[in-house]
Protein backbone atom coordinates (compact mmCIF):
# COMPACT_ATOMS: atom_id res chain seq x y z
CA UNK A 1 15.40 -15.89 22.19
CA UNK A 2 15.78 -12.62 23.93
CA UNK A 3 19.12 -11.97 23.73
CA UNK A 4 18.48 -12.65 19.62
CA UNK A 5 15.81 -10.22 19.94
CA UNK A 6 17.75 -7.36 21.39
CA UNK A 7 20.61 -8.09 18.91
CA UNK A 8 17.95 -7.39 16.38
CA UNK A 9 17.29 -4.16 17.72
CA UNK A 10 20.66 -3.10 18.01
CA UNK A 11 21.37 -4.28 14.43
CA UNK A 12 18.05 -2.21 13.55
CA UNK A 13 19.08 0.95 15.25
CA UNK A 14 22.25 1.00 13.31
CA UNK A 15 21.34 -0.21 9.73
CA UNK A 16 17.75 1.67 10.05
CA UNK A 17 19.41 4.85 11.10
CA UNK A 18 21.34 5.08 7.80
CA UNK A 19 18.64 3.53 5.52
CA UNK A 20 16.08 6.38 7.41
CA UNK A 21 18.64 8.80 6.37
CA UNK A 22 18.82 7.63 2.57
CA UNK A 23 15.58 7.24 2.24
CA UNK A 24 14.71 10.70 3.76
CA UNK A 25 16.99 13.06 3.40
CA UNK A 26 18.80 11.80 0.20
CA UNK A 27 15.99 10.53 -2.10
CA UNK A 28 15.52 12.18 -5.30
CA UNK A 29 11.52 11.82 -4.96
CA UNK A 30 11.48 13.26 -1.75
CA UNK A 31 11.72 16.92 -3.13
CA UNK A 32 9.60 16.21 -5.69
CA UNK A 33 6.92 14.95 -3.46
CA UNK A 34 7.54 17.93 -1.16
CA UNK A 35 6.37 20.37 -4.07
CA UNK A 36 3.21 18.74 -4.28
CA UNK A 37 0.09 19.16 -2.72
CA UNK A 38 0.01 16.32 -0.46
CA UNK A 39 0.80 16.61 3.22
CA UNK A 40 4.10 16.38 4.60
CA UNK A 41 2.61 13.93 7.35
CA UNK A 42 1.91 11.57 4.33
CA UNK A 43 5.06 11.86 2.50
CA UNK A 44 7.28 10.76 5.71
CA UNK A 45 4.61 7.84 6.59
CA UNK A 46 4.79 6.75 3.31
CA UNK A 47 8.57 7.13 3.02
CA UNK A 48 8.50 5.34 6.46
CA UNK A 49 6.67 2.93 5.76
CA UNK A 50 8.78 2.16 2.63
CA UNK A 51 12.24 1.88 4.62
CA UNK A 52 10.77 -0.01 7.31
CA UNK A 53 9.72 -2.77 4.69
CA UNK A 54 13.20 -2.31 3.33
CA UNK A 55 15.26 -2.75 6.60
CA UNK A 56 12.38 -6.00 7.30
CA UNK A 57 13.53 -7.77 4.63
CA UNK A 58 17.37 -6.87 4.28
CA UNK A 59 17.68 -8.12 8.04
CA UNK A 60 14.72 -10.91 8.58
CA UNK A 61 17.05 -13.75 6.98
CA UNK A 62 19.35 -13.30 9.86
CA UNK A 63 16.74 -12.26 12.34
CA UNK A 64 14.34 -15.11 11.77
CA UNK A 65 16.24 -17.87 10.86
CA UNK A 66 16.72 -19.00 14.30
CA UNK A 67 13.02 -18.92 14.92
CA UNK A 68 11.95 -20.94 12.30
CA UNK A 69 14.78 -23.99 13.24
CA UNK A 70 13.18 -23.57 16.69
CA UNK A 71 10.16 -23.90 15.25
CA UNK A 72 11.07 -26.98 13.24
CA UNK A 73 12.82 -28.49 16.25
CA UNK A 74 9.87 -28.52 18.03
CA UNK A 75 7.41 -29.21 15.47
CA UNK A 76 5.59 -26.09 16.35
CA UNK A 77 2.30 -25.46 14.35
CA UNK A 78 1.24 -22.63 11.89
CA UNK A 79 0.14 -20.68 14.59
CA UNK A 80 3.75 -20.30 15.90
CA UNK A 81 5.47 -19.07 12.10
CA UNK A 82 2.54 -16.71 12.09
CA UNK A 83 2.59 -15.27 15.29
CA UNK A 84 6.59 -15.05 15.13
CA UNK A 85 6.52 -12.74 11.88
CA UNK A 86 3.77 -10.73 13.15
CA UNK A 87 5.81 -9.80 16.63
CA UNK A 88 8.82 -9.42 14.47
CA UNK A 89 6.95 -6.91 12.01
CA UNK A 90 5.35 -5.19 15.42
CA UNK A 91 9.09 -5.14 17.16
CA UNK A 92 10.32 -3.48 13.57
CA UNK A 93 7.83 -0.74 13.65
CA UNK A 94 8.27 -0.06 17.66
CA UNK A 95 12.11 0.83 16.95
CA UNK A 96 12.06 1.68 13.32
CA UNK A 97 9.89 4.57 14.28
CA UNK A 98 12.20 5.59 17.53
CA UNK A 99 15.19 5.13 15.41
CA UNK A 100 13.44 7.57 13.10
CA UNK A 101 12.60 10.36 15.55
CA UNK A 102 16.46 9.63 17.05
CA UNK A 103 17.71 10.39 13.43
CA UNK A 104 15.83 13.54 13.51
CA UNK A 105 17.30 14.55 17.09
CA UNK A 106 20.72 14.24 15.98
CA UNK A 107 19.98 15.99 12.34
CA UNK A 108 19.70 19.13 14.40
CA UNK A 109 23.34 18.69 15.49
CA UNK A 110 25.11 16.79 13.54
CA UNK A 111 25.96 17.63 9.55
CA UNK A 112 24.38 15.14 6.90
CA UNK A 113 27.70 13.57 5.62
CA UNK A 114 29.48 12.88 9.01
CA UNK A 115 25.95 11.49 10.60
CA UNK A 116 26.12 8.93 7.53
CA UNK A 117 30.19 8.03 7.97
CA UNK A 118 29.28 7.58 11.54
CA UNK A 119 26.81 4.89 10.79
CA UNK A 120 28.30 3.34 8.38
CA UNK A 121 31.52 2.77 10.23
CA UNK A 122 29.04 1.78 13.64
CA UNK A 123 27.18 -0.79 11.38
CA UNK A 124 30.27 -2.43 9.89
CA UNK A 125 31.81 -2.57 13.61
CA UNK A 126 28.43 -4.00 14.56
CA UNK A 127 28.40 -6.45 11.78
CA UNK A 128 31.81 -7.56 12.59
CA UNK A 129 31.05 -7.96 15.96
CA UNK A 130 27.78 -10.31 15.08
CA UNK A 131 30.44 -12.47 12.81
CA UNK A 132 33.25 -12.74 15.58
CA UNK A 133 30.84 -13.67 18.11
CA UNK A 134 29.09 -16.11 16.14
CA UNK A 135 31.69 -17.96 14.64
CA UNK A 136 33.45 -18.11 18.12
CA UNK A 137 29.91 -19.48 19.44
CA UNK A 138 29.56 -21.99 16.89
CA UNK A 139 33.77 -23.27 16.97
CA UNK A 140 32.65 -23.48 20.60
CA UNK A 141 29.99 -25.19 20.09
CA UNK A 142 31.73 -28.41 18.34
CA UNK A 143 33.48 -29.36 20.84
CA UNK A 144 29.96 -29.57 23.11
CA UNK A 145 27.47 -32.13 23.82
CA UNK A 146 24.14 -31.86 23.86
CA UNK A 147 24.38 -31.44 27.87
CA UNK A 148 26.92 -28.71 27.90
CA UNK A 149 25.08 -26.60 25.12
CA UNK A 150 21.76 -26.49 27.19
CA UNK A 151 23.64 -25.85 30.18
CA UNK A 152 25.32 -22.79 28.07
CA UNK A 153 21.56 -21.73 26.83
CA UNK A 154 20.24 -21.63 30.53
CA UNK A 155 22.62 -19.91 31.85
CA UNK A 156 21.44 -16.85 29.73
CA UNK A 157 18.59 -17.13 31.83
CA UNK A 158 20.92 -15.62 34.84
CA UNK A 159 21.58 -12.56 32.87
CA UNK A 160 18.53 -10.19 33.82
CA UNK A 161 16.74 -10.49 30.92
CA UNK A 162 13.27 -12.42 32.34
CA UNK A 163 13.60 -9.37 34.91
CA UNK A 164 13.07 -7.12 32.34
CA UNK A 165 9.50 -7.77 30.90
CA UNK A 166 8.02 -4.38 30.31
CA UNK A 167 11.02 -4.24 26.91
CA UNK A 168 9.48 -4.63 23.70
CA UNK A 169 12.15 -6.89 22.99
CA UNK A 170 10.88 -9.26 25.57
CA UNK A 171 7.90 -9.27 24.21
CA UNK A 172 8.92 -10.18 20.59
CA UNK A 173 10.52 -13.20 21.93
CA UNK A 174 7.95 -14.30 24.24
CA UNK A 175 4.87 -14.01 21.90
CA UNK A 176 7.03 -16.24 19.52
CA UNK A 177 8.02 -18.67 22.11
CA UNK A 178 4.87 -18.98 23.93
CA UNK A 179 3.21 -20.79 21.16
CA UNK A 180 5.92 -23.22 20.90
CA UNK A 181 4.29 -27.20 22.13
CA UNK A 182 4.33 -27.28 26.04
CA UNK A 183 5.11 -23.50 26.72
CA UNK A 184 4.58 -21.85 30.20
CA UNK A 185 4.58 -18.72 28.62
CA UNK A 186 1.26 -15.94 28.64
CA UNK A 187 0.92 -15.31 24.40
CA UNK A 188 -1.60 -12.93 25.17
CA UNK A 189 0.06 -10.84 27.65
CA UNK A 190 3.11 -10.43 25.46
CA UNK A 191 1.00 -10.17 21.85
CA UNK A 192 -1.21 -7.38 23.12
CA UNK A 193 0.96 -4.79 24.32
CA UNK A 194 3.61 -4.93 21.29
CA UNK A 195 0.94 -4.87 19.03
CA UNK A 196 -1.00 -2.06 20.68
CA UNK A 197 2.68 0.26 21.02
CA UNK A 198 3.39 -0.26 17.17
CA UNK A 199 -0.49 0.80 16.13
């Protein structure tokens, strides 16, 4: 669930990055908006705002998916669909809004038109990495029994990644996972501090 997670953030960084850069720097209503009295801090929240509902949706088919057929393999409650798009929304606001003050770093050094070839061509690499992988993953997985595969799933578990709690990422995963039937896992400490960071 947390290496799904941080794919999702990757995948964010890269598709939000050029969406951001649409949506702010080449939208027609944007100078419009500028040359009226509202405040800039209102346009770009509300432009924000508007990209980072965007990128949710474009992306939460493949993002969420696995969730929900984890939660229907373990008959997991309302509480656990609920709590799983809530962290995701949280997660999405954490790095949409880094991705957008990285995307105003590099504007300072990088021209408009080669930022966007850059990330298209590093989205399409991405996405063709997500479709190798998985595919590979699930010819793989044919050939398994039930034994082998959760054998292959733990062994994740020897990567790092429960090391690295304090990631945002982490918690996403956890808070969706800890309301799963029979979980070990704190909800609470994992819910609180990704919902407090994306406030």
């Amino acid at each position: 669930a947390q290496l799904l997670a941080l794919g999702t953030i990757l995948f964010l960084f890269l598709t939000g990055l050029r969406i951001l850069y649409e949506y702010l720097y080449e939208s027609q209503d944007v100078s419009f908006l500028l040359a009226t009295p509202l405040q800039v801090e209102n346009i770009f929240a509300a432009k924000l705002t508007e990209c980072l509902g965007l990128i949710f949706l474009s992306i939460s088919f493949m993002t969420l998916t696995p969730f929900i057929g984890l939660g229907i393999a373990f008959k997991a409650g309302f509480f656990y669909y609920l709590s799983t798009i809530i962290s995701f929304l949280a997660g999405f606001v954490i790095f949409g809004s880094i991705a957008a003050l990285l995307l105003l770093l590099i504007m300072r050094f990088v021209p408009g038109q080669k930022l966007k070839q850059i990330l298209m061509s590093l989205t399409l690499i991405m996405g063709l990495v997500i479709v190798f992988v998985s595919q590979m993953f699930s010819s793989n997985m044919m050939n398994m029994t039930e034994e082998d595969i959760i054998n292959a799933l733990s062994g994740f578990s020897d990567l790092g990644i429960n090391k690295m709690s304090f990631l945002p990422h982490v918690w996403m995963a956890k808070s969706s996972v800890a309301t799963l039937p029979n979980s070990q896992i704190n909800f609470w400490a994992n819910f609180i501090p990704l919902v407090v960071i994306s406030a």
